[in-house]
Each structure stands twice: as structure tokens, then as C-alpha cells.
PDB file of N, CA and C in Angstrom:
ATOM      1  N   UNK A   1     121.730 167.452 204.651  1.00  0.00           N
ATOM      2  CA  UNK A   1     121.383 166.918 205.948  1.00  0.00           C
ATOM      3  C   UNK A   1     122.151 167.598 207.066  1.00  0.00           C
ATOM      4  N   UNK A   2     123.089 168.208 207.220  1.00  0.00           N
ATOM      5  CA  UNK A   2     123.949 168.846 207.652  1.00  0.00           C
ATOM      6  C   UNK A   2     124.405 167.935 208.851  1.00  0.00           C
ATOM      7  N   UNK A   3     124.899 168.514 209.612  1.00  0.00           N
ATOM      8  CA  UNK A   3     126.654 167.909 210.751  1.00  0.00           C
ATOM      9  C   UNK A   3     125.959 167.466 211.442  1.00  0.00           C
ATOM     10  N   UNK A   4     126.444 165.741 211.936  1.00  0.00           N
ATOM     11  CA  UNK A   4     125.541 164.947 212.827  1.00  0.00           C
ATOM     12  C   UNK A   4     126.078 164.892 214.032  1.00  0.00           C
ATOM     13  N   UNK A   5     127.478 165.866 214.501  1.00  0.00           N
ATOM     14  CA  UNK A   5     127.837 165.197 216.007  1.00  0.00           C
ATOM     15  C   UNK A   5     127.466 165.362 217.143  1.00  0.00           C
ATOM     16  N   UNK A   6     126.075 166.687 216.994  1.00  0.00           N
ATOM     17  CA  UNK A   6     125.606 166.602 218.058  1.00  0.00           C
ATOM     18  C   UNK A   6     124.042 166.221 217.639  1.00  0.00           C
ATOM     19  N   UNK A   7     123.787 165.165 216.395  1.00  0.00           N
ATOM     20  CA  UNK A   7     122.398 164.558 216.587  1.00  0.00           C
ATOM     21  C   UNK A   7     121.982 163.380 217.611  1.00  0.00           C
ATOM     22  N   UNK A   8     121.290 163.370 218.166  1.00  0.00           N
ATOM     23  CA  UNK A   8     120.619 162.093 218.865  1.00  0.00           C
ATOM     24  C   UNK A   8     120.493 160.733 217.593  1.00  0.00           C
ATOM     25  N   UNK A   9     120.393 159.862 218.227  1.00  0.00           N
ATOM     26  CA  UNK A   9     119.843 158.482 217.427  1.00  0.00           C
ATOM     27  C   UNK A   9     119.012 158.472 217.070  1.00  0.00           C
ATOM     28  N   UNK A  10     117.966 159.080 217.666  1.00  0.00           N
ATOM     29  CA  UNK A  10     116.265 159.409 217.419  1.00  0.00           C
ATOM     30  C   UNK A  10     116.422 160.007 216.306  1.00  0.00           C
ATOM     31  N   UNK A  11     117.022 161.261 216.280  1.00  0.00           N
ATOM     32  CA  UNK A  11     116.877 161.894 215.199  1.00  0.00           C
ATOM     33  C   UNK A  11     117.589 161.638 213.874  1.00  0.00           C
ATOM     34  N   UNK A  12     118.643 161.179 213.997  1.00  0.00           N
ATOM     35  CA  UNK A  12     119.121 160.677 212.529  1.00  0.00           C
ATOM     36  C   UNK A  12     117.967 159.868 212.496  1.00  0.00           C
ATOM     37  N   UNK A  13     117.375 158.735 213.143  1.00  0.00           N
ATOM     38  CA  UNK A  13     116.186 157.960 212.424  1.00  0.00           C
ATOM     39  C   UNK A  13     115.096 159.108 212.330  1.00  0.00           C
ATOM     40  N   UNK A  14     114.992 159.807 212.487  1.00  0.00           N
ATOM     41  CA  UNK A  14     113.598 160.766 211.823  1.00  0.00           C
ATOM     42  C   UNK A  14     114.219 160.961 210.485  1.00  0.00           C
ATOM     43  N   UNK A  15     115.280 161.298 210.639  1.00  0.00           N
ATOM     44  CA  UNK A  15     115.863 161.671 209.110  1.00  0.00           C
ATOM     45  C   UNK A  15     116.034 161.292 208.375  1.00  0.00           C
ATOM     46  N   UNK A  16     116.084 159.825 208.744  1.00  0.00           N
ATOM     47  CA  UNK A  16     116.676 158.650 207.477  1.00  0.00           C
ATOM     48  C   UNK A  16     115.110 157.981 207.275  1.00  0.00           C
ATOM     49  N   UNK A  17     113.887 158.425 207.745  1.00  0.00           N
ATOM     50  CA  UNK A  17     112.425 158.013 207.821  1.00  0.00           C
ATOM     51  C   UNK A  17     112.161 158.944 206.485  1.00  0.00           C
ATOM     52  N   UNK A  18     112.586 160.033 206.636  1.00  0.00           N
ATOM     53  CA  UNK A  18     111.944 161.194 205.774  1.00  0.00           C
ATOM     54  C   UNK A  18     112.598 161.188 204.226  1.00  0.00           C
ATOM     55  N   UNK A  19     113.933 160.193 204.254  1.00  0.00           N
ATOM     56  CA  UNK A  19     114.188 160.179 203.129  1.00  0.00           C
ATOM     57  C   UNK A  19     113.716 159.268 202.104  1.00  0.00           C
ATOM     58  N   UNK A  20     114.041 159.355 200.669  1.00  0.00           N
ATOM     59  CA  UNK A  20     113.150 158.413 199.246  1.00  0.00           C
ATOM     60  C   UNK A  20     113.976 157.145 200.040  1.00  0.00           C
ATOM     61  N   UNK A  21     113.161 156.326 199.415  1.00  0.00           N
ATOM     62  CA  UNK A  21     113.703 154.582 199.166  1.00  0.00           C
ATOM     63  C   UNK A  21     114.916 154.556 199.300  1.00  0.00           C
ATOM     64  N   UNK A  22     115.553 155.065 197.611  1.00  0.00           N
ATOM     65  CA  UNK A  22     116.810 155.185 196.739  1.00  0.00           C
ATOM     66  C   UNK A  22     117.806 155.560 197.930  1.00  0.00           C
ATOM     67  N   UNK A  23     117.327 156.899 198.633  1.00  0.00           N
ATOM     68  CA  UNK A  23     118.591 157.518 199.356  1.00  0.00           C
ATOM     69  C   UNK A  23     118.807 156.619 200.203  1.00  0.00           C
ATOM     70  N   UNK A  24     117.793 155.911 201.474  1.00  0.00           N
ATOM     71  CA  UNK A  24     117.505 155.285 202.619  1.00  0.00           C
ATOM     72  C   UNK A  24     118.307 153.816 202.208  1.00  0.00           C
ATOM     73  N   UNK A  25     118.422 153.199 200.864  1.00  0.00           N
ATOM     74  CA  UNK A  25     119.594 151.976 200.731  1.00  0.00           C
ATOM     75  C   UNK A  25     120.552 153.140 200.927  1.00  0.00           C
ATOM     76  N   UNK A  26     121.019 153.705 200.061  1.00  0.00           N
ATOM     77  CA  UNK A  26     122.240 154.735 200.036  1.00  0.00           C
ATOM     78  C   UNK A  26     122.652 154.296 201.221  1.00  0.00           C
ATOM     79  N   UNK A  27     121.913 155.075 202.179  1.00  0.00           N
ATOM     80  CA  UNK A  27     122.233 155.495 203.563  1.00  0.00           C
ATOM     81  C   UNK A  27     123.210 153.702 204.286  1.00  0.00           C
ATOM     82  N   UNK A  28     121.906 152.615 204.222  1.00  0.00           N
ATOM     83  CA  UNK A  28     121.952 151.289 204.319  1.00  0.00           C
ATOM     84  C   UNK A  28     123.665 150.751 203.678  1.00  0.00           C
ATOM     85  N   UNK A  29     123.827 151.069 202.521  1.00  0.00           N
ATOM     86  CA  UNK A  29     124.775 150.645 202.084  1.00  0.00           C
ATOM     87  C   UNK A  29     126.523 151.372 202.806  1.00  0.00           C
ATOM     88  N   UNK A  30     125.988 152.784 203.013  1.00  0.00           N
ATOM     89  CA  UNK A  30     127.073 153.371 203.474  1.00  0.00           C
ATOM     90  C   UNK A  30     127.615 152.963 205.207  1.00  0.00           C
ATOM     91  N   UNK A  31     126.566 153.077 205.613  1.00  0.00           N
ATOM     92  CA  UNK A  31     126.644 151.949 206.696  1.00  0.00           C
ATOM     93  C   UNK A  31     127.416 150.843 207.160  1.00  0.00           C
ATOM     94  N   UNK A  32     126.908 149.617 206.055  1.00  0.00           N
ATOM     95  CA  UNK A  32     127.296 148.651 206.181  1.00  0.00           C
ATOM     96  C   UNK A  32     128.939 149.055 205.826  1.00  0.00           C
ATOM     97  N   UNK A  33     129.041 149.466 204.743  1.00  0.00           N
ATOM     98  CA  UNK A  33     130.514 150.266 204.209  1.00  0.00           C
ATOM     99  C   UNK A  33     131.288 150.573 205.508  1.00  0.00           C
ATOM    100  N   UNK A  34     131.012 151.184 206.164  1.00  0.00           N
ATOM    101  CA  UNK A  34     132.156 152.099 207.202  1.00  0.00           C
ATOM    102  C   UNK A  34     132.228 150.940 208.479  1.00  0.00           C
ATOM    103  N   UNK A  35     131.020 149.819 208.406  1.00  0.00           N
ATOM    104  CA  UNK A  35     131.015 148.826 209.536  1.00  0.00           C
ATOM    105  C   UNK A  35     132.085 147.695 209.043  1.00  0.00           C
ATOM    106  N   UNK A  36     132.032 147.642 207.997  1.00  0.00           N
ATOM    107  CA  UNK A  36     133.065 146.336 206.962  1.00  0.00           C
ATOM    108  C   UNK A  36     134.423 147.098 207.583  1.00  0.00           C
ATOM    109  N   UNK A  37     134.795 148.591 206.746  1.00  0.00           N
ATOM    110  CA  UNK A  37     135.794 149.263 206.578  1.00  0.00           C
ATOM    111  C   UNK A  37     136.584 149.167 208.632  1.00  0.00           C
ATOM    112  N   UNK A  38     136.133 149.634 209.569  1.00  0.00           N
ATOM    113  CA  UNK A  38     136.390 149.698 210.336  1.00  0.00           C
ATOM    114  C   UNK A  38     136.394 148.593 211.601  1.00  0.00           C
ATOM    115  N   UNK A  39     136.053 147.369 210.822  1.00  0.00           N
ATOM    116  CA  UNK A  39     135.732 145.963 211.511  1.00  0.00           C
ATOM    117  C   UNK A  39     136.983 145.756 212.143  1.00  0.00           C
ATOM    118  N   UNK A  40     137.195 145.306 213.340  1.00  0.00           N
ATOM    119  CA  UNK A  40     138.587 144.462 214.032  1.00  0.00           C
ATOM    120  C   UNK A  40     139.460 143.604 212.503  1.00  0.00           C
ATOM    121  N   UNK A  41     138.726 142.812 212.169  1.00  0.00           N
ATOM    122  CA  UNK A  41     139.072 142.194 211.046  1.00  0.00           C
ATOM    123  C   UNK A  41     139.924 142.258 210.246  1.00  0.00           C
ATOM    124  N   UNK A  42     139.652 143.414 209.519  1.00  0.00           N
ATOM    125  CA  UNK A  42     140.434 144.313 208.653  1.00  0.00           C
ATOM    126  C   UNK A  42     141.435 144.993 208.608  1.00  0.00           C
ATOM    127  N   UNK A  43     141.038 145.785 210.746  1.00  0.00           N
ATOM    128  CA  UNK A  43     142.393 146.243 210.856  1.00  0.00           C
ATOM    129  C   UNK A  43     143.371 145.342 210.875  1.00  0.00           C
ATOM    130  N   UNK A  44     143.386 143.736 211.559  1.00  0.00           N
ATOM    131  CA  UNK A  44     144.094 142.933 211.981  1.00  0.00           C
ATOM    132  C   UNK A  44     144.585 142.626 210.419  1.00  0.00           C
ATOM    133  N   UNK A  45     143.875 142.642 209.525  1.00  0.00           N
ATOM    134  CA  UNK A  45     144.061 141.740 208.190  1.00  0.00           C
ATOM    135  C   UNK A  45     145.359 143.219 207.716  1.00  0.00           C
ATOM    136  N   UNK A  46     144.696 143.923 207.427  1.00  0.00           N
ATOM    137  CA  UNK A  46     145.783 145.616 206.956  1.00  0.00           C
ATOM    138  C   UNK A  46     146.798 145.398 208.100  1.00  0.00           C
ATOM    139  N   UNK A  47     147.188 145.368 209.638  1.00  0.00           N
ATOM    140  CA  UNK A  47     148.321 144.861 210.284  1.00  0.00           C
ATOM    141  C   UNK A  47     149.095 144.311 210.238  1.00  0.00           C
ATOM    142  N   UNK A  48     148.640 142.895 209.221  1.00  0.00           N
ATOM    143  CA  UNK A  48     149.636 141.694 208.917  1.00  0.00           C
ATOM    144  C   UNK A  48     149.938 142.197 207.841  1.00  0.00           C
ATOM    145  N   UNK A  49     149.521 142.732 206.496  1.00  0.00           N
ATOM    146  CA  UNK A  49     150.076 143.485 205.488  1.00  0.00           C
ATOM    147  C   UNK A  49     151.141 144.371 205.986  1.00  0.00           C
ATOM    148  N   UNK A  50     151.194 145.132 206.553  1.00  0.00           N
ATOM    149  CA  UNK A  50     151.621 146.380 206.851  1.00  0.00           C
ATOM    150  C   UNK A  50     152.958 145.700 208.026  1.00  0.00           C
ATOM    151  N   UNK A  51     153.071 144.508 208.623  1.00  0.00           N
ATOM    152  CA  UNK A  51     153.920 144.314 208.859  1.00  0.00           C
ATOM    153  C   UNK A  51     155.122 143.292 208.050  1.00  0.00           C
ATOM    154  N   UNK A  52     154.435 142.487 206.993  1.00  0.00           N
ATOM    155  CA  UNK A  52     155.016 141.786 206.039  1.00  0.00           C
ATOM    156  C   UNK A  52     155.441 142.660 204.961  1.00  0.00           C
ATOM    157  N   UNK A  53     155.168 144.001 204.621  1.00  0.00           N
ATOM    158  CA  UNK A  53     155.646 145.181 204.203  1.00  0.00           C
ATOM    159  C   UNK A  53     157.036 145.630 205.355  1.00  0.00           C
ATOM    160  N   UNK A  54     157.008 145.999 206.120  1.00  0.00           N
ATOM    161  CA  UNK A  54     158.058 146.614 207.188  1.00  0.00           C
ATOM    162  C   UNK A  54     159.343 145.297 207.003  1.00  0.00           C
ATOM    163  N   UNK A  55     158.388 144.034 207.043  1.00  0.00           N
ATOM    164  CA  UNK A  55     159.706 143.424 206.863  1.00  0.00           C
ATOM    165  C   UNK A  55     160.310 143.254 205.206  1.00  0.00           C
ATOM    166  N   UNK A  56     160.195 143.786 204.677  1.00  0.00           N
ATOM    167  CA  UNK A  56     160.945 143.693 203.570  1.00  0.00           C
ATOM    168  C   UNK A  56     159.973 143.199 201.883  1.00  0.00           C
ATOM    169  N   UNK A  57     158.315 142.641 202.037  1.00  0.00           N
ATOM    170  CA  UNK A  57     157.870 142.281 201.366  1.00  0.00           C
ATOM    171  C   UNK A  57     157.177 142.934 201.024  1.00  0.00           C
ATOM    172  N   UNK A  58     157.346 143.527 199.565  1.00  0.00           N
ATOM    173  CA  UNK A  58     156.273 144.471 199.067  1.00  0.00           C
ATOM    174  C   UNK A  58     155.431 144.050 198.015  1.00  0.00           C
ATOM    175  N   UNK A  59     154.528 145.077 198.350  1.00  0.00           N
ATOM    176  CA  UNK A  59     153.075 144.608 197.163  1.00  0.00           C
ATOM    177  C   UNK A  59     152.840 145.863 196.542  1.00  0.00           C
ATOM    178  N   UNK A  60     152.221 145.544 194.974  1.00  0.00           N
ATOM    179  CA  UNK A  60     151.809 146.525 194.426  1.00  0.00           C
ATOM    180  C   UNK A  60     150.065 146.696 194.811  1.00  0.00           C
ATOM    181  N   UNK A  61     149.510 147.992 194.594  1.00  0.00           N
ATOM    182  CA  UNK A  61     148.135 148.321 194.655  1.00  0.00           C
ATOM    183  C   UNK A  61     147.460 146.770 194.234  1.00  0.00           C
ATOM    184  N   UNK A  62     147.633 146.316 193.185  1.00  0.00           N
ATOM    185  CA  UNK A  62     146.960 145.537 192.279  1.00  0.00           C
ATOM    186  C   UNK A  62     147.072 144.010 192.833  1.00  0.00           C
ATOM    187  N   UNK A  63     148.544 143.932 194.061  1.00  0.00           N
ATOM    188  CA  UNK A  63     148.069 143.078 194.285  1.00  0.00           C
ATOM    189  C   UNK A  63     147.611 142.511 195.814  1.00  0.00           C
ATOM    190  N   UNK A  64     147.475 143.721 196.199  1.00  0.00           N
ATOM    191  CA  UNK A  64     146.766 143.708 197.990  1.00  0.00           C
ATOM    192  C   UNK A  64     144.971 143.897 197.375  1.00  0.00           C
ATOM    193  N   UNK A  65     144.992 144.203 196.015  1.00  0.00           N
ATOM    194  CA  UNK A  65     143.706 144.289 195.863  1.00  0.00           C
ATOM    195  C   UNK A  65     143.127 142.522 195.921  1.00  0.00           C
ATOM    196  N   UNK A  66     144.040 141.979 195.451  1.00  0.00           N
ATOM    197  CA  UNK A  66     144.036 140.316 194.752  1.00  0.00           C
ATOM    198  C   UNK A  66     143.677 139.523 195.865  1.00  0.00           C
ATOM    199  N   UNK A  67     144.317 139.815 196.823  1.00  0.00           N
ATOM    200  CA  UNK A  67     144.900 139.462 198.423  1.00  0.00           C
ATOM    201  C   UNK A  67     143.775 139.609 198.998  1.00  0.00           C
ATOM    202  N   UNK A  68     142.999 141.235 199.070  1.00  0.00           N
ATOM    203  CA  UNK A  68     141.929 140.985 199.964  1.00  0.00           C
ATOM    204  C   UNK A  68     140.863 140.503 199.379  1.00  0.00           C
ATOM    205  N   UNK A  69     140.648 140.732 198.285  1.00  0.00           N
ATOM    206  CA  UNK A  69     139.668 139.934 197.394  1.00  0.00           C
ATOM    207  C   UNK A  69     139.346 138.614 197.597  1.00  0.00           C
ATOM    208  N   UNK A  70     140.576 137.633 197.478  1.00  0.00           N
ATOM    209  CA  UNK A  70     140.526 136.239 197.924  1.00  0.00           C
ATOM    210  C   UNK A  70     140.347 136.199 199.513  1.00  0.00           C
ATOM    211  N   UNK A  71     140.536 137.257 200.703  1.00  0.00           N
ATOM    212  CA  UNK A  71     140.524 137.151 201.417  1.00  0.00           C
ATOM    213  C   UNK A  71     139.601 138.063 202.306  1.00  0.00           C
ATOM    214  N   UNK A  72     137.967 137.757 201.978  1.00  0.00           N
ATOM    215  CA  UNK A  72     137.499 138.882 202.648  1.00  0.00           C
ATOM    216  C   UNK A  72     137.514 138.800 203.944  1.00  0.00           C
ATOM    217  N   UNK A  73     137.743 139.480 204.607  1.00  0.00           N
ATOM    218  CA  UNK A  73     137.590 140.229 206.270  1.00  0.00           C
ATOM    219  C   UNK A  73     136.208 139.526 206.913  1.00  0.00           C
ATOM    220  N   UNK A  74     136.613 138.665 207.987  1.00  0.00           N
ATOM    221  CA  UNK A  74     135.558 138.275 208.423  1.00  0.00           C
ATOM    222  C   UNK A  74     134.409 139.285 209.834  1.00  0.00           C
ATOM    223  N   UNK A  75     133.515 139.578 209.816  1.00  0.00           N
ATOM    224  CA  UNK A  75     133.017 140.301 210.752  1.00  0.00           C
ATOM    225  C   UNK A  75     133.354 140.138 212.182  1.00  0.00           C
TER     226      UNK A  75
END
């Protein structure tokens, strides 16, 4: 599909028109992905981690996984 930073809106939707079903969720899912990932939410939620870390409380991978799990990020 090549480099989108100088596509129009129009045209990524021509592009994402022209693709199968399969890819066009793809596309749908990746989306929603980078809209979750980059939500106010999250950063605020990763902030309070990241400062309860600075102060002295640490977590392993396994259990900030636990943490956000029970705690999904609200939109």
C-alpha cells in the first residue's frame, strides 16, 4: 500500500474499498488497536504506573499485565 503521510482521507478510503473482506477487518481491527493504544485513558492509566514505579513500587511484566487486564482503559 505504500507511505500514507501525504494521502488524503478520500483516498485511504478508496484503498481500504479496494481491499478483500479479510484485509478491510485487518485494517478495522488495527484501527481500533492504535485508538485503544493511544486513548487519554491509558496514557493516564501507564502515568499512574510509571509514577508508583518512580516511587519505589515495582512490577514485574506479568504483573502490569494482571493490572491492566482487570483494569481496562476506559475510552
Amino acid at each position: 500500500m505504500g507511505h500514507f503521510a501525504d494521502v488524503s482521507v478520500t483516498e485511504l478510503q478508496n484503498r481500504i474499498k479496494k481491499l478483500s473482506p479479510g484485509e478491510r477487518r485487518s485494517v478495522g481491527k488495527y484501527v481500533s488497536y492504535v485508538t485503544r493504544r493511544n486513548s487519554t485513558a491509558r496514557q493516564r492509566q501507564l502515568a499512574r504506573i510509571n509514577r508508583a514505579m518512580s516511587a519505589g513500587k515495582k512490577y514485574s511484566q506479568a504483573q502490569i499485565d494482571a493490572i491492566l487486564a482487570r483494569n481496562p482503559p476506559k475510552s
